[in-house]
N, C-alpha and C. Protein backbone atom coordinates (compact mmCIF):
# COMPACT_ATOMS: atom_id res chain seq x y z
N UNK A 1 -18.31 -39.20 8.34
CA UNK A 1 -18.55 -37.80 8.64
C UNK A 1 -17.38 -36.99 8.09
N UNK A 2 -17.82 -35.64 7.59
CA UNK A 2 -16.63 -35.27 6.71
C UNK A 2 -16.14 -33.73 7.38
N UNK A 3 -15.24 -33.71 7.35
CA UNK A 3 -15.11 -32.42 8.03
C UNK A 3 -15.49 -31.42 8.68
N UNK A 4 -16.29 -31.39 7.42
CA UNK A 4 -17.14 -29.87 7.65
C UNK A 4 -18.64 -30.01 8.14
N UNK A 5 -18.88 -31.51 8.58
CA UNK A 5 -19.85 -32.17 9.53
C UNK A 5 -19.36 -31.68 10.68
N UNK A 6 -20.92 -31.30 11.64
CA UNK A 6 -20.90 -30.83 12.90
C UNK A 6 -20.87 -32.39 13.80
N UNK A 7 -19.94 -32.30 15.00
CA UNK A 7 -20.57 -33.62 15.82
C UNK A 7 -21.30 -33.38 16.43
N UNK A 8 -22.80 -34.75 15.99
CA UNK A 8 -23.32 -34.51 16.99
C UNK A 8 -23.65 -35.72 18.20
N UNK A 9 -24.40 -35.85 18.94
CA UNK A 9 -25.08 -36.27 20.20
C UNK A 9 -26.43 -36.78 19.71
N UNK A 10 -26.43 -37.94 19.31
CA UNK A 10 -27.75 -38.38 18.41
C UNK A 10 -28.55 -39.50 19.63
N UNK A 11 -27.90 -39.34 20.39
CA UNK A 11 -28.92 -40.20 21.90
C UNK A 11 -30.04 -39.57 21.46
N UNK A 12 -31.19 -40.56 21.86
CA UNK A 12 -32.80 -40.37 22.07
C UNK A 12 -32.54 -39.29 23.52
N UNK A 13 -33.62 -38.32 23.58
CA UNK A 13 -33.53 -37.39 24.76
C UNK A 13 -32.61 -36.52 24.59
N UNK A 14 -31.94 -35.75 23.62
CA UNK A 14 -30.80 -35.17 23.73
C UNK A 14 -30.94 -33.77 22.81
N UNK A 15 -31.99 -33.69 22.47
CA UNK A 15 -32.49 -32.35 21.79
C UNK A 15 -32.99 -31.08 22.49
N UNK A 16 -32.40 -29.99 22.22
CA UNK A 16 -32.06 -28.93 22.73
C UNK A 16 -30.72 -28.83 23.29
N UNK A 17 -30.18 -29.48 23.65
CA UNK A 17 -28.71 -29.73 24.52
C UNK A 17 -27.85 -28.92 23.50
N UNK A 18 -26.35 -28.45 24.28
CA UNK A 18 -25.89 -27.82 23.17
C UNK A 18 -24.66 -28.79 22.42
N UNK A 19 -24.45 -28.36 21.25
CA UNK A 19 -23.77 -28.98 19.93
C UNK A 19 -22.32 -29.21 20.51
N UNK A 20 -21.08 -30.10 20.10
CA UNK A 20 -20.03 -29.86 20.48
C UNK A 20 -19.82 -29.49 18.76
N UNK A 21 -18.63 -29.08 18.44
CA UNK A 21 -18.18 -28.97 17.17
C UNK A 21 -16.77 -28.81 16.93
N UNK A 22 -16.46 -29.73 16.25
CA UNK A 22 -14.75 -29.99 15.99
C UNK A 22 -13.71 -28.72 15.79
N UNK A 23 -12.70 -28.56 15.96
CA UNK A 23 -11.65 -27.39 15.05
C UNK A 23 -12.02 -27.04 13.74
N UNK A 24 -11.77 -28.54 13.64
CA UNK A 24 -11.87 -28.58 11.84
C UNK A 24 -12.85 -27.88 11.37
N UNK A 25 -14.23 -28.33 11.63
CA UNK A 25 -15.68 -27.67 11.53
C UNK A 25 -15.52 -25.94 11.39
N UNK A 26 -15.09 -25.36 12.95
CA UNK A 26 -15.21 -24.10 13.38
C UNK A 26 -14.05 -23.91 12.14
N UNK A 27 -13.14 -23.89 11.65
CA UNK A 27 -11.81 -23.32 11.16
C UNK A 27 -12.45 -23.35 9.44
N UNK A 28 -13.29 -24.50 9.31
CA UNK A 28 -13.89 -24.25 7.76
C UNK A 28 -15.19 -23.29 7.67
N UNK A 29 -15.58 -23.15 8.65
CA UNK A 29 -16.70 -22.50 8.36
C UNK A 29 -16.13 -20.79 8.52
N UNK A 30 -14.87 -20.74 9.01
CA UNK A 30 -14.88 -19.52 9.62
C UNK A 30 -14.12 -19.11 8.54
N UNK A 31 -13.59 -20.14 7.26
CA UNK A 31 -12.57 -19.79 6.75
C UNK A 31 -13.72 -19.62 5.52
N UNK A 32 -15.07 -20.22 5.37
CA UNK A 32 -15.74 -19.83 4.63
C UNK A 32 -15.76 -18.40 4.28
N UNK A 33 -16.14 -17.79 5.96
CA UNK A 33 -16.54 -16.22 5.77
C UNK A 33 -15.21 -15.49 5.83
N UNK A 34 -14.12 -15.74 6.23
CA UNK A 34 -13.11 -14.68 5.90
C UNK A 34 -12.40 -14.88 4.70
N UNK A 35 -12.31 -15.89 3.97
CA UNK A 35 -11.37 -16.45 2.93
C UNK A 35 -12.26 -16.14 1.41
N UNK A 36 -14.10 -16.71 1.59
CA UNK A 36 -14.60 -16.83 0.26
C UNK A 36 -15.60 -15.64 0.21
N UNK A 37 -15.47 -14.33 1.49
CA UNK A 37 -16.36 -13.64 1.38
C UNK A 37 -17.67 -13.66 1.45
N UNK A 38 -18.35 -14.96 2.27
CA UNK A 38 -19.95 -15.38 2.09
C UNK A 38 -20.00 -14.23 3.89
N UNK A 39 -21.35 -14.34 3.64
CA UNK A 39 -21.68 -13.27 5.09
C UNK A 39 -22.37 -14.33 5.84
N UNK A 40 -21.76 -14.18 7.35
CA UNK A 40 -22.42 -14.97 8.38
C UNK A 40 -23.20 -15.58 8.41
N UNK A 41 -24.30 -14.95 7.89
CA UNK A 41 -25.90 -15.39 8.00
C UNK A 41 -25.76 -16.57 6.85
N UNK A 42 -25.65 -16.61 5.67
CA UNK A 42 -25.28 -16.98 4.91
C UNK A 42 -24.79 -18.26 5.28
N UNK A 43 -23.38 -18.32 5.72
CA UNK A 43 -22.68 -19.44 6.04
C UNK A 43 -23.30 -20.41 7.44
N UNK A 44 -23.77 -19.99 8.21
CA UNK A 44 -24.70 -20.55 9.25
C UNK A 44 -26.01 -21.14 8.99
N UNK A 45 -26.53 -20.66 7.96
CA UNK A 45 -27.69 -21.08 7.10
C UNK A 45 -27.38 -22.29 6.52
N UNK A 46 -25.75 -22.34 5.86
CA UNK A 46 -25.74 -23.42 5.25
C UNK A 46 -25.43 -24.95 6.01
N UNK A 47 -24.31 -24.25 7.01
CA UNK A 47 -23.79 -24.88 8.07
C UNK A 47 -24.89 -25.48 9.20
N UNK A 48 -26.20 -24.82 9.14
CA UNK A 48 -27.02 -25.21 10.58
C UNK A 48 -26.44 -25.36 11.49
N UNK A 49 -26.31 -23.79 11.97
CA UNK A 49 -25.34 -23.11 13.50
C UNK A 49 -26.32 -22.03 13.74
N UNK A 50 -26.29 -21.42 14.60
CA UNK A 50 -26.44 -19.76 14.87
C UNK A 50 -25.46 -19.26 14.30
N UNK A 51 -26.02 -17.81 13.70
CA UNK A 51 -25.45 -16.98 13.37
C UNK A 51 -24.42 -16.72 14.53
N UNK A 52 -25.21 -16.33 15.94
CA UNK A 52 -24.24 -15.61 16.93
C UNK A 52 -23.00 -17.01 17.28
N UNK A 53 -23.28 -17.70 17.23
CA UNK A 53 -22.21 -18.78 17.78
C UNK A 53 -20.99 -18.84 16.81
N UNK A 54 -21.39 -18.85 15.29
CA UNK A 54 -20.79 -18.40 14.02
C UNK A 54 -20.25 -16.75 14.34
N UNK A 55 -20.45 -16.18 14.46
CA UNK A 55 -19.73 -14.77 14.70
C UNK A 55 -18.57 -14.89 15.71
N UNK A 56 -18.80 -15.65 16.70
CA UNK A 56 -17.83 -15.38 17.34
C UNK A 56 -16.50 -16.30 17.21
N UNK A 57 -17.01 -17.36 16.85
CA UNK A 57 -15.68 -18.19 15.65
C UNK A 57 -14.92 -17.17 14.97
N UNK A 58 -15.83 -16.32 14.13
CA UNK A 58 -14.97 -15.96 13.35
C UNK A 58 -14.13 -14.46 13.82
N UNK A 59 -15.28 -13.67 14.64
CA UNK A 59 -14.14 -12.58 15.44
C UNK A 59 -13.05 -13.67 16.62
N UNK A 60 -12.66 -14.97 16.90
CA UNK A 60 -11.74 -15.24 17.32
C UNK A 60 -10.77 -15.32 16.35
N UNK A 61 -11.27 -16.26 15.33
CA UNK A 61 -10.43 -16.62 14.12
C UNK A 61 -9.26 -14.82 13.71
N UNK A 62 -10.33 -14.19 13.47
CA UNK A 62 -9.60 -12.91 13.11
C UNK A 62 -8.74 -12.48 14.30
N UNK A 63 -8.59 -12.46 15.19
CA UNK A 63 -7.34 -12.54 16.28
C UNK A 63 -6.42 -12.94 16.24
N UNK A 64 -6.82 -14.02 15.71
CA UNK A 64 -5.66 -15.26 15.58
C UNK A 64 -5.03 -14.60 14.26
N UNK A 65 -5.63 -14.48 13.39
CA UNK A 65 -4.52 -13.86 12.20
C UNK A 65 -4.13 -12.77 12.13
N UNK A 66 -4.88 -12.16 12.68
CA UNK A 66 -3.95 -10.54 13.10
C UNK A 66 -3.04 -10.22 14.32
N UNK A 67 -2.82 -11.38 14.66
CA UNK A 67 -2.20 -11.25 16.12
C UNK A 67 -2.62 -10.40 17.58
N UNK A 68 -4.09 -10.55 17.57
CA UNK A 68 -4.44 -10.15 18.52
C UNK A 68 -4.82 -8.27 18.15
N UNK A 69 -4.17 -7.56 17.16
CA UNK A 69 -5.16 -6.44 17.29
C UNK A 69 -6.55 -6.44 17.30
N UNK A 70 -7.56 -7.56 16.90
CA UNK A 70 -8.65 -7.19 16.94
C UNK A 70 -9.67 -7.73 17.80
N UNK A 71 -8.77 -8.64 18.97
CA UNK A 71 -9.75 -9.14 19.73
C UNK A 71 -8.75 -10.25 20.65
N UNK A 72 -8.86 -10.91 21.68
CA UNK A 72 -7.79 -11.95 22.54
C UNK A 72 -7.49 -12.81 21.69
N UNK A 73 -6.04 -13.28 21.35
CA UNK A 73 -5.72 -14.75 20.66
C UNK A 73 -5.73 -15.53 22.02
N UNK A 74 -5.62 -17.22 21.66
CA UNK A 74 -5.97 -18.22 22.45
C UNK A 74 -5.24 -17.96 23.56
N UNK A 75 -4.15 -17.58 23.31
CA UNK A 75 -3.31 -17.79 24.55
C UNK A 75 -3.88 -16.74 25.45
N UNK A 76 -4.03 -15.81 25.13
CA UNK A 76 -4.67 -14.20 26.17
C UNK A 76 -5.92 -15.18 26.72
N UNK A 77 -6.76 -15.45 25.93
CA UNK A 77 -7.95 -16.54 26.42
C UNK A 77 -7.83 -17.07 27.36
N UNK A 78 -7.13 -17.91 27.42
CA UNK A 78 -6.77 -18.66 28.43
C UNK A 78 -5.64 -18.32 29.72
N UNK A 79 -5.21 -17.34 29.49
CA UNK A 79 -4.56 -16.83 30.90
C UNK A 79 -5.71 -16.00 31.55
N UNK A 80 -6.40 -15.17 30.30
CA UNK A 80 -7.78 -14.36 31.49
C UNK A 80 -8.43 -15.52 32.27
N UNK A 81 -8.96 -17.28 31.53
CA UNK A 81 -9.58 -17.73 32.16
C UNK A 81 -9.00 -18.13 33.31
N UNK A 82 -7.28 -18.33 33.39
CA UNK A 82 -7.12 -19.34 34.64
C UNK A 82 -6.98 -17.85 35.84
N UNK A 83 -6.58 -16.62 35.31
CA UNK A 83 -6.94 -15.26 36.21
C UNK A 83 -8.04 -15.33 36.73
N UNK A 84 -9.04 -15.44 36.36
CA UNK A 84 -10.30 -15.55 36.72
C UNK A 84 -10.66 -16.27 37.46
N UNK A 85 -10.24 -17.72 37.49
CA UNK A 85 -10.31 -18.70 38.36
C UNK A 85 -9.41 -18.58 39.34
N UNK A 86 -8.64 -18.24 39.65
CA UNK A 86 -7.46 -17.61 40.63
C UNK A 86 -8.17 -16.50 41.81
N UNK A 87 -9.29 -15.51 40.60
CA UNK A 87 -9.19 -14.13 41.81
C UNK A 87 -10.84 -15.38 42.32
N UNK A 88 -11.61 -15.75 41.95
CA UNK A 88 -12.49 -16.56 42.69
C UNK A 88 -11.75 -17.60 43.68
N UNK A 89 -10.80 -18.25 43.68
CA UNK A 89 -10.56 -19.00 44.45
C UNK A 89 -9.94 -18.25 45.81
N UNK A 90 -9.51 -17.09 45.61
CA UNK A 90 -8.94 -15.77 46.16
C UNK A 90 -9.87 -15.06 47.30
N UNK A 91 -11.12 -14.90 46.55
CA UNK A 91 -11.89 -13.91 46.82
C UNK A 91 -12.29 -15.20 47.68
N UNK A 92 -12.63 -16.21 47.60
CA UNK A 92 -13.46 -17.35 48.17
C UNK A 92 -12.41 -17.13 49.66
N UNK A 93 -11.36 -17.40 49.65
CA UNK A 93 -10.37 -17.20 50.39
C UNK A 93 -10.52 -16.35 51.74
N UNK A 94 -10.50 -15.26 50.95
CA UNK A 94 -10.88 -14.11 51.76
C UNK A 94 -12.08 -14.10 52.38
N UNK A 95 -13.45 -14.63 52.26
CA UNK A 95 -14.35 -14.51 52.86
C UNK A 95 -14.21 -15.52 53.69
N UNK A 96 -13.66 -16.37 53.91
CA UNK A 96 -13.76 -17.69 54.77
C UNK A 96 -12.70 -16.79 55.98
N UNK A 97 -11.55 -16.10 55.56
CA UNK A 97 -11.02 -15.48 56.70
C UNK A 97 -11.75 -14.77 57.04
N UNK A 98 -12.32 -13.69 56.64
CA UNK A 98 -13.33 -12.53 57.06
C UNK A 98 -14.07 -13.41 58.14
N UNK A 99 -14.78 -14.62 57.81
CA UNK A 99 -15.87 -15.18 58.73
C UNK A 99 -15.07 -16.09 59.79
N UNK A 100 -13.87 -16.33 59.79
CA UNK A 100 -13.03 -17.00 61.04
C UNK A 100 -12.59 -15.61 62.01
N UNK A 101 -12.04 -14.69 61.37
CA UNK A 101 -11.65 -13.47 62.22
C UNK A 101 -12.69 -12.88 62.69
N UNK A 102 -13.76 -13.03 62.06
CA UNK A 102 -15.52 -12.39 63.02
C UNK A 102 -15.50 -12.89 63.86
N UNK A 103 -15.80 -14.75 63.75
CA UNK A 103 -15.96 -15.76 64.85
C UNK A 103 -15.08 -15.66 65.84
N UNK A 104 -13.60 -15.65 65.70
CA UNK A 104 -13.02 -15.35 67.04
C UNK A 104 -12.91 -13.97 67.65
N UNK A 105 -12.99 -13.54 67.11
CA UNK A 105 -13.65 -11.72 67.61
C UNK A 105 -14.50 -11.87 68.99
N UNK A 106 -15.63 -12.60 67.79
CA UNK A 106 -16.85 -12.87 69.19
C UNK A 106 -16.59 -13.54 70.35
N UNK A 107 -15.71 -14.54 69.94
CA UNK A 107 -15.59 -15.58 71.05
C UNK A 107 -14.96 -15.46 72.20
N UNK A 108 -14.16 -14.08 71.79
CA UNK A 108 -12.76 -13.39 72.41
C UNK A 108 -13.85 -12.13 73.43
N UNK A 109 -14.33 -11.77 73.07
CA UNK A 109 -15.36 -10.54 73.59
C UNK A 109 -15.99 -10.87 74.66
C-alpha cells in the first residue's frame, strides 16, 4: 500500500462504516489541492473521498501554514476539545449537586 492509499477495513460486513485514513494520505491529498492547484472535487474524485471530508483537510491544512489566521491549528483543536470535555464533566457536576441539594431540601422540610 503506497502512501497515497486510503486504509481500509476490508472485513466482510464492513461497508458503509466510516474510512480511517493515514497523515500521510490526508497531507498528500491536501497538498494536491494547495501545492498543484487541482480543485477539491477534482482531487476527491481521484482520491475516492468526499469532497466535504476533503475540504476540511484542507481548510485545516491551511491553518497549519498560516499559523492559524484562517482557521484553529492542531493545538487550538485540541485544547477547545479537552475545554469541552471539562465544561460537560462540569456541567454534569452541577446537576448532580442541583439534585442532592433538592433532595435534602425535601427531606429537611
Amino acid at each position: 500500500m503506497s502512501k497515497m492509499e486510503p486504509k481500509r477495513d476490508d472485513r466482510p460486513g464492513r461497508q458503509g462504516k466510516r474510512r480511517k485514513f493515514t497523515d500521510e494520505f490526508k497531507a498528500g491529498a491536501t497538498r494536491l489541492v494547495l501545492d498543484e492547484n487541482k480543485t477539491i472535487a477534482q482531487v476527491a474524485r481521484d482520491l475516492d473521498v468526499t469532497a466535504s471530508v476533503l475540504r476540511s483537510w484542507v481548510v485545516r491544512a491551511r491553518a497549519e501554514r498560516d499559523g492559524g489566521k484562517t482557521g484553529l491549528v492542531a493545538e487550538e483543536r485540541a485544547e477547545l476539545a479537552a475545554l469541552r470535555k471539562e465544561l460537560r464533566v462540569v456541567k454534569m457536576e452541577r446537576d448532580i449537586l442541583g439534585k442532592a441539594v433538592a433532595f435534602f431540601a425535601k427531606e429537611n422540610a
